[in-house]
Protein backbone atom coordinates (compact mmCIF):
# COMPACT_ATOMS: atom_id res chain seq x y z
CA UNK A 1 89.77 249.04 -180.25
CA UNK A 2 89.03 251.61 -178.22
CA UNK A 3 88.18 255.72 -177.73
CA UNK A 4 88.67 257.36 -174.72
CA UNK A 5 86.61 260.22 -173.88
CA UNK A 6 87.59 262.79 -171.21
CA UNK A 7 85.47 265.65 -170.18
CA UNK A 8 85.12 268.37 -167.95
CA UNK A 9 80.99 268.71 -166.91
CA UNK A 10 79.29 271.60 -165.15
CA UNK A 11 77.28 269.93 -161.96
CA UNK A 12 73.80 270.05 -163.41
CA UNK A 13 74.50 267.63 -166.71
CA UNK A 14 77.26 265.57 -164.54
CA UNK A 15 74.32 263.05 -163.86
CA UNK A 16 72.62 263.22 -166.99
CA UNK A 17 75.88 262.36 -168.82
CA UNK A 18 76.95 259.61 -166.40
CA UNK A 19 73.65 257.82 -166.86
CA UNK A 20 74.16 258.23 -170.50
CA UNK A 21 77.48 256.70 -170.22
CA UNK A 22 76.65 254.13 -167.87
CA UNK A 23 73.60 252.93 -169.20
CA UNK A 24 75.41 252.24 -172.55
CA UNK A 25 77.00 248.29 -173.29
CA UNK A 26 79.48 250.03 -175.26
CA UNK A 27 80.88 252.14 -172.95
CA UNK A 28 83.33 251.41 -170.23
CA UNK A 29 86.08 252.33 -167.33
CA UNK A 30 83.05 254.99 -166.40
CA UNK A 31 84.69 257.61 -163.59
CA UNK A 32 83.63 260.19 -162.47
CA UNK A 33 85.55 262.58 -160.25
CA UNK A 34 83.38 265.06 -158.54
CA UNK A 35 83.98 268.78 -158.09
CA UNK A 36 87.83 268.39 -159.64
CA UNK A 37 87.15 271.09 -162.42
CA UNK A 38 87.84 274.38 -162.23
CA UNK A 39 87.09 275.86 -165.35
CA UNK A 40 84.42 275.10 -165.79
CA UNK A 41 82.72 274.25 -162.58
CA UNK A 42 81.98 270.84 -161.89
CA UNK A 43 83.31 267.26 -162.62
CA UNK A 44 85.45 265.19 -164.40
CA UNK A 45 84.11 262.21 -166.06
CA UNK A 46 86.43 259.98 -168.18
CA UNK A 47 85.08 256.57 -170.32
CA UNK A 48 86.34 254.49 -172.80
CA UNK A 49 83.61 253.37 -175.48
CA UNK A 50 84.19 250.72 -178.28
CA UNK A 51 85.62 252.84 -181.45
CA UNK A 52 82.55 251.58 -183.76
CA UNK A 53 80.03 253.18 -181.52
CA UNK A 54 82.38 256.46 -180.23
CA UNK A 55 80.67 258.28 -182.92
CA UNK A 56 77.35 258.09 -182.03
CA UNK A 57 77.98 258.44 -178.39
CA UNK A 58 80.13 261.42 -179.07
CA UNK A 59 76.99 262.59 -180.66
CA UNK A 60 74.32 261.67 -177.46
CA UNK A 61 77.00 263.54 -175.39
CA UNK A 62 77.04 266.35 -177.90
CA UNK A 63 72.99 266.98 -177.83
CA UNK A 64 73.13 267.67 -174.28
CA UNK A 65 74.68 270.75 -174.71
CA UNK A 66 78.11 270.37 -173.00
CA UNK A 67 80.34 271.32 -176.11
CA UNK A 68 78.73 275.04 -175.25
CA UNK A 69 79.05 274.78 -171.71
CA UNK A 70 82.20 272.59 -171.10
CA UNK A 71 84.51 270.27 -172.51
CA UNK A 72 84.55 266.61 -174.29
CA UNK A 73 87.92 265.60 -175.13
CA UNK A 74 88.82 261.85 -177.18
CA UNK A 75 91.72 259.75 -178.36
CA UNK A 76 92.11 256.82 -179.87
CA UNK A 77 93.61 254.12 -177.53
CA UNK A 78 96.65 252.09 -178.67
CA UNK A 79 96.55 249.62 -176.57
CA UNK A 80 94.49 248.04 -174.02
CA UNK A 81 94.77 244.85 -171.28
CA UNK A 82 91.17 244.47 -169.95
CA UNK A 83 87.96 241.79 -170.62
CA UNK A 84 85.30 244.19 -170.84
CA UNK A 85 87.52 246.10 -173.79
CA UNK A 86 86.38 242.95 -175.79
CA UNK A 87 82.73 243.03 -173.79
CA UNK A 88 82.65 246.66 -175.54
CA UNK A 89 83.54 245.48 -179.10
CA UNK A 90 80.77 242.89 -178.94
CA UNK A 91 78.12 245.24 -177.92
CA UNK A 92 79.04 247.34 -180.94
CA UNK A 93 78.50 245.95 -184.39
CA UNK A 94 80.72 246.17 -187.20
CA UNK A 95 84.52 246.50 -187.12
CA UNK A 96 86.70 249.00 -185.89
CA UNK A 97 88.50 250.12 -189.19
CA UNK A 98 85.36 250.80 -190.49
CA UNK A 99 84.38 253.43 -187.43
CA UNK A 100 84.91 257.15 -188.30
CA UNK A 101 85.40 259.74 -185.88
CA UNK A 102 83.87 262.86 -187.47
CA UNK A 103 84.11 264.96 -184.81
CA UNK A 104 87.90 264.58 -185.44
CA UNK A 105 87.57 264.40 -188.93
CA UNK A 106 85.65 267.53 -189.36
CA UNK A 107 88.69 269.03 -187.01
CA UNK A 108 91.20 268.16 -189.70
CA UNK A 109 89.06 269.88 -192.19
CA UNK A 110 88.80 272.79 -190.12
CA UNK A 111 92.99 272.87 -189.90
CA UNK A 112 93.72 272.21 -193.44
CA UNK A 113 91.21 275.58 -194.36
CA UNK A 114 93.96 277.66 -192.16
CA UNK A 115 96.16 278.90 -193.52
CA UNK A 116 100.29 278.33 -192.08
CA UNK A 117 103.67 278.99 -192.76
CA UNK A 118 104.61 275.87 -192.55
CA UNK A 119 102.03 274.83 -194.93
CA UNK A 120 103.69 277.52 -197.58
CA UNK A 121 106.99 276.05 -197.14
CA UNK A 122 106.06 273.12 -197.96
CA UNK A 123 104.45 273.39 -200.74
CA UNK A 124 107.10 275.68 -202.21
CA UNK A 125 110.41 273.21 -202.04
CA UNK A 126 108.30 270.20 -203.05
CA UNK A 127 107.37 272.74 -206.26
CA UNK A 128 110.94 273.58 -206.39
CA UNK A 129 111.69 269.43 -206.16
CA UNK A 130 109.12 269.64 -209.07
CA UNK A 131 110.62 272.29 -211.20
CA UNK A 132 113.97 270.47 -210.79
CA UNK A 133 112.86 266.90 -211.89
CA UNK A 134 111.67 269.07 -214.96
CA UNK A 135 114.62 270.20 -215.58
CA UNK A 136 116.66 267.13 -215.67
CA UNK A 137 113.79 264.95 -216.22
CA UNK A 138 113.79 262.75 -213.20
CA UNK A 139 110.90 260.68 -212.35
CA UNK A 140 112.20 260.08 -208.80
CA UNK A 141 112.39 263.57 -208.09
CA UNK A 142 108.64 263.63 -209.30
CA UNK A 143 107.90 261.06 -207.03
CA UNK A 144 109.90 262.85 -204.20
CA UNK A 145 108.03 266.35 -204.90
CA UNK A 146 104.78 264.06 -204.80
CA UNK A 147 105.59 263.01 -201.34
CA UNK A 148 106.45 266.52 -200.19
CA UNK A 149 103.67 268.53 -201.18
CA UNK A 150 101.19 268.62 -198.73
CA UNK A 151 98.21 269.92 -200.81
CA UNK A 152 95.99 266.89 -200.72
CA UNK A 153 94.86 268.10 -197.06
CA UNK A 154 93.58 270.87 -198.15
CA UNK A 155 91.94 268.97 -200.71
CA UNK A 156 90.74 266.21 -198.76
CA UNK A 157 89.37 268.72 -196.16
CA UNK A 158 87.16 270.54 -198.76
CA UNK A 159 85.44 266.78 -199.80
CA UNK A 160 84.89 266.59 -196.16
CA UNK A 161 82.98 269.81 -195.64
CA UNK A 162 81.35 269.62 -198.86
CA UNK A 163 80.26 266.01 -197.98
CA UNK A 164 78.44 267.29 -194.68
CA UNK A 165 77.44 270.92 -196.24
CA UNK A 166 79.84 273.19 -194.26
CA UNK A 167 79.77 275.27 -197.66
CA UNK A 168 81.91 278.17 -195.79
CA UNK A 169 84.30 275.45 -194.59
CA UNK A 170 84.61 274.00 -197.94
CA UNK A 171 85.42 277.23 -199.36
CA UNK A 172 88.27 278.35 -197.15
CA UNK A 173 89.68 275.20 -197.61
CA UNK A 174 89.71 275.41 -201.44
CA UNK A 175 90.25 279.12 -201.66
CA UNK A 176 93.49 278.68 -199.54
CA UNK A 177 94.33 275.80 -201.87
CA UNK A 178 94.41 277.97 -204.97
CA UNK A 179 95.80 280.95 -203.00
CA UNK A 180 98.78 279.08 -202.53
CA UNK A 181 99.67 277.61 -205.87
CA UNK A 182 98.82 280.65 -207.19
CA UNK A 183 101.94 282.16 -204.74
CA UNK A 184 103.91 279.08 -204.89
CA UNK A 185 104.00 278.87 -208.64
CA UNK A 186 104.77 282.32 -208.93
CA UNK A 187 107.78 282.53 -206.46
CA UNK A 188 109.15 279.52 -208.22
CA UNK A 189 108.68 281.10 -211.87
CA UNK A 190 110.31 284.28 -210.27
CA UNK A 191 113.11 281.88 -209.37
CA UNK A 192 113.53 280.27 -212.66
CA UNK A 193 113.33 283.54 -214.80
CA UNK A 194 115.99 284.41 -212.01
CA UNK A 195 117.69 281.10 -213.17
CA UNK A 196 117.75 281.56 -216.61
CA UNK A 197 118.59 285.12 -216.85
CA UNK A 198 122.11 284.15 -215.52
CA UNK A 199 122.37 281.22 -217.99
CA UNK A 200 122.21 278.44 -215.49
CA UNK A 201 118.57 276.82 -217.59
CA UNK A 202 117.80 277.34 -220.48
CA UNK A 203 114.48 276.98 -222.45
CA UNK A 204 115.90 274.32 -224.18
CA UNK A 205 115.37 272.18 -220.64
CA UNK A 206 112.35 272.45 -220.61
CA UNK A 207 110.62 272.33 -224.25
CA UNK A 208 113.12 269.52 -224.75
CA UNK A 209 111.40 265.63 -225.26
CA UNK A 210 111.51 264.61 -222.32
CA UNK A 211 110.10 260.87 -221.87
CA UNK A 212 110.57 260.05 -218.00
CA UNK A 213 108.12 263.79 -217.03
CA UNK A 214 106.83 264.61 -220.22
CA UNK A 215 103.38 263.17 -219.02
CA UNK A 216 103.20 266.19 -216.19
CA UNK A 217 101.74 268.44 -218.54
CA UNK A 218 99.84 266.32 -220.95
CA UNK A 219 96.60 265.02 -219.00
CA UNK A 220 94.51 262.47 -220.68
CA UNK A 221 91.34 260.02 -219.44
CA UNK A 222 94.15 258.54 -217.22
CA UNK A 223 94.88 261.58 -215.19
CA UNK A 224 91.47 262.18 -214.53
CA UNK A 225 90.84 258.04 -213.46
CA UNK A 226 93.84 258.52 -210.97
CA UNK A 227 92.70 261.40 -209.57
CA UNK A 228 89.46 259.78 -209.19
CA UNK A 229 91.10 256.43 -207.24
CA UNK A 230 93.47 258.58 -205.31
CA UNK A 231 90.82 261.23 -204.15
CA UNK A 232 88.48 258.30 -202.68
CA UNK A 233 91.52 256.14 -201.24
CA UNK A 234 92.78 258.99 -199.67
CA UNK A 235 89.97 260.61 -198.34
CA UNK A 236 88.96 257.05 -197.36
CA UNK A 237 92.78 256.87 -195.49
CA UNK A 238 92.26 260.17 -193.82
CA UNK A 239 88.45 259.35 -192.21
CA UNK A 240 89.69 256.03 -190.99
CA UNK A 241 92.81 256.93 -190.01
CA UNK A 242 95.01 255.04 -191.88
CA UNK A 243 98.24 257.30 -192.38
CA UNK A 244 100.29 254.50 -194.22
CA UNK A 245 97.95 254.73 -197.47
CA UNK A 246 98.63 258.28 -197.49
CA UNK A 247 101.65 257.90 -199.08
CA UNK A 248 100.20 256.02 -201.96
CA UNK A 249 97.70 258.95 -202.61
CA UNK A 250 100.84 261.29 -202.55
CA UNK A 251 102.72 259.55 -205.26
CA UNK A 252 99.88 258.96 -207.75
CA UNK A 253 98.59 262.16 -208.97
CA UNK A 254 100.52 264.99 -210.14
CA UNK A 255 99.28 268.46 -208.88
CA UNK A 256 102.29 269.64 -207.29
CA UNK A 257 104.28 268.15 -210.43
CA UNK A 258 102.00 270.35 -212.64
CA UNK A 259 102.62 273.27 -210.57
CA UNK A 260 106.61 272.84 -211.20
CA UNK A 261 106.29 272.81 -214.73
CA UNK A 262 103.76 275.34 -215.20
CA UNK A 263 106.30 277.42 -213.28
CA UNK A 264 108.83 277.02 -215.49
CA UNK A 265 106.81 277.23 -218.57
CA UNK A 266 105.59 280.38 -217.58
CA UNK A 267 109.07 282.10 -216.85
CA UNK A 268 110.75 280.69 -219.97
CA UNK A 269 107.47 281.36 -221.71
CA UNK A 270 106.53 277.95 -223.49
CA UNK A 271 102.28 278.10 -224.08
CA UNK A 272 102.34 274.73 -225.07
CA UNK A 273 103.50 273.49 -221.46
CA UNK A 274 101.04 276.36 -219.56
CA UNK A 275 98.38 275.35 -221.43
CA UNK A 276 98.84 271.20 -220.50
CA UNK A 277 100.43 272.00 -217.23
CA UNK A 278 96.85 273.99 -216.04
CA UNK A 279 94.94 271.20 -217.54
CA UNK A 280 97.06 268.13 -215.87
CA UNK A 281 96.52 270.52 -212.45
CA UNK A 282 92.68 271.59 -213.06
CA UNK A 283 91.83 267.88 -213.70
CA UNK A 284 93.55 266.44 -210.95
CA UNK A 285 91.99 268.77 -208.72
CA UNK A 286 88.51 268.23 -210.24
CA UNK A 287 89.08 264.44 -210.26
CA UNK A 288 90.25 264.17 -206.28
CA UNK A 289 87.14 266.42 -205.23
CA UNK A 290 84.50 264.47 -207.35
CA UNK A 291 85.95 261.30 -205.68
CA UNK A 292 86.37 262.62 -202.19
CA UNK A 293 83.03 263.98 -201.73
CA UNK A 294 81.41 260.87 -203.20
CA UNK A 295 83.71 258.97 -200.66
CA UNK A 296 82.22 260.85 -197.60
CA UNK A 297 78.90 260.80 -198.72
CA UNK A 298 78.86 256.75 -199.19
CA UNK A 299 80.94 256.51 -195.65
CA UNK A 300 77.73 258.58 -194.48
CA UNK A 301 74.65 256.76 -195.92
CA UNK A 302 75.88 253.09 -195.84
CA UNK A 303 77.21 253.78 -192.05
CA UNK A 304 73.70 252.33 -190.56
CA UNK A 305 74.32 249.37 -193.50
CA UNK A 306 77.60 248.47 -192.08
CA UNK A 307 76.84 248.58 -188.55
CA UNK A 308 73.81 245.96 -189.29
């Protein structure tokens, strides 16, 4: 597997970089287009490097100073027809699904700290999913609110600063996570007192037994091991890029579930299901970060290990 780097060079690092690049058995498809840039001034130089070393040559290109002065661009490469793409892969140790591209990782982070409308809508419906599956006690409605909340970014973009110490990083990213359950959960309690002002739910729903969602708002040692196994697997799924998993981090811990119910428990006034519902969401959040950080910090130290 490969990474293709692209990058626009002012004329007095063009050489040093080339040589860099050149010099390097995991690098490849070196070109170098002189005096094509505009902005800035200077050349183009495109490579592709083997994806278990594009790290630290994204790093050697980094230290000389053209991220401040022009512009280093990379992708991962889907698909590729060429000898010296397995030449590459020998010259780097280790295997490609264990590379991690931090430089792109760290970009994530830096996107899930923003905060977006889109982001807000979101996380609203799947509450509202959440609220409903209350209601009526559905567990695949749970499981589809799960899937639709997109919260876990945020979360997974906190471990990722705090694993490298961007401590302001880390904080936007968890002070926009609370921001917006603290909206969220509001707009969807103003909805339900809405709701049961006019008689269409009653307290009843809620309060009721309710076997197949009952467990949203009563956390125990499980919620807190889940949180724990889904925080690392999906912070491990985001750094390596492996979307698929994602899904399986979505529909095993209940934060946006939690959020539905302490919603509703807060417009039809049950203290029984607040109380349980800010647990289930404080240890699931406290669980996922524990893990997530952990999960960075190992993928950092036992990089050299793994390369060996």
């Amino acid at each position: 597997m490969l990474v293709h780097l692209r990058m626009t060079v002012p004329d007095d690092l063009s050489h040093t970089i080339e040589a860099l690049l050149v010099d390097d058995d995991r690098v490849t498809n070196v070109v170098v287009m002189r005096g094509v840039s505009v902005q800035p001034v200077g050349d183009a130089i495109e490579a592709d490097v083997a994806r278990e070393a594009a790290s630290d040559v994204i790093d050697a290109i980094t230290a000389t100073g053209l991220p401040e002065r022009g512009g280093l661009a990379f992708s991962d490469v889907d698909g590729s027809r060429f000898d010296a793409a397995s030449a590459v892969g020998r010259a780097a140790p280790g295997d490609p699904d264990d590379a991690v591209l931090w430089g792109a990782v760290i970009d994530r982070a830096r996107t899930s700290a923003r905060p977006s409308a889109t982001y807000f809508a979101f996380l609203v419906l799947a509450t509202i999913l959440a609220a409903i599956a209350v209601i009526t006690d559905s567990a695949v409605l749970v499981v589809g609110a799960m899937v639709v909340g997109p919260e876990f970014a945020s979360i997974a973009g906190a471990c990722v600063a705090l694993g490298f110490g961007h401590w302001r990083l880390a904080w936007d990213g968890l002070a926009r996570l609370v921001a917006a359950f603290v909206i969220v959960i509001a707009a969807v309690a103003l909805l339900a007192l809405v709701a049961g002002w006019s008689g269409f739910i009653t307290s009843e729903m809620v309060t009721r037994p309710r076997p197949l969602t009952g467990f949203i708002w009563h956390p125990d040692r499980w919620s807190f091991t889940v949180a724990l196994v889904a925080g690392a697997a999906g912070v491990l799924a985001m750094t390596t890029a492996k979307s698929a998993a994602m899904v399986g981090v979505f529909i095993s811990v209940t934060t946006v579930p939690a959020a539905g119910n302490l919603a509703l428990a807060l417009a039809l006034w049950a203290p029984d299901e607040i109380r349980g519902s800010i647990s289930q969401l404080a240890v699931n959040i406290a669980g996922m970060l524990v893990a997530g950080v952990t999960t960075v910090w190992l993928q950092r130290v036992l990089r050299p290990v793994v390369r060996a």
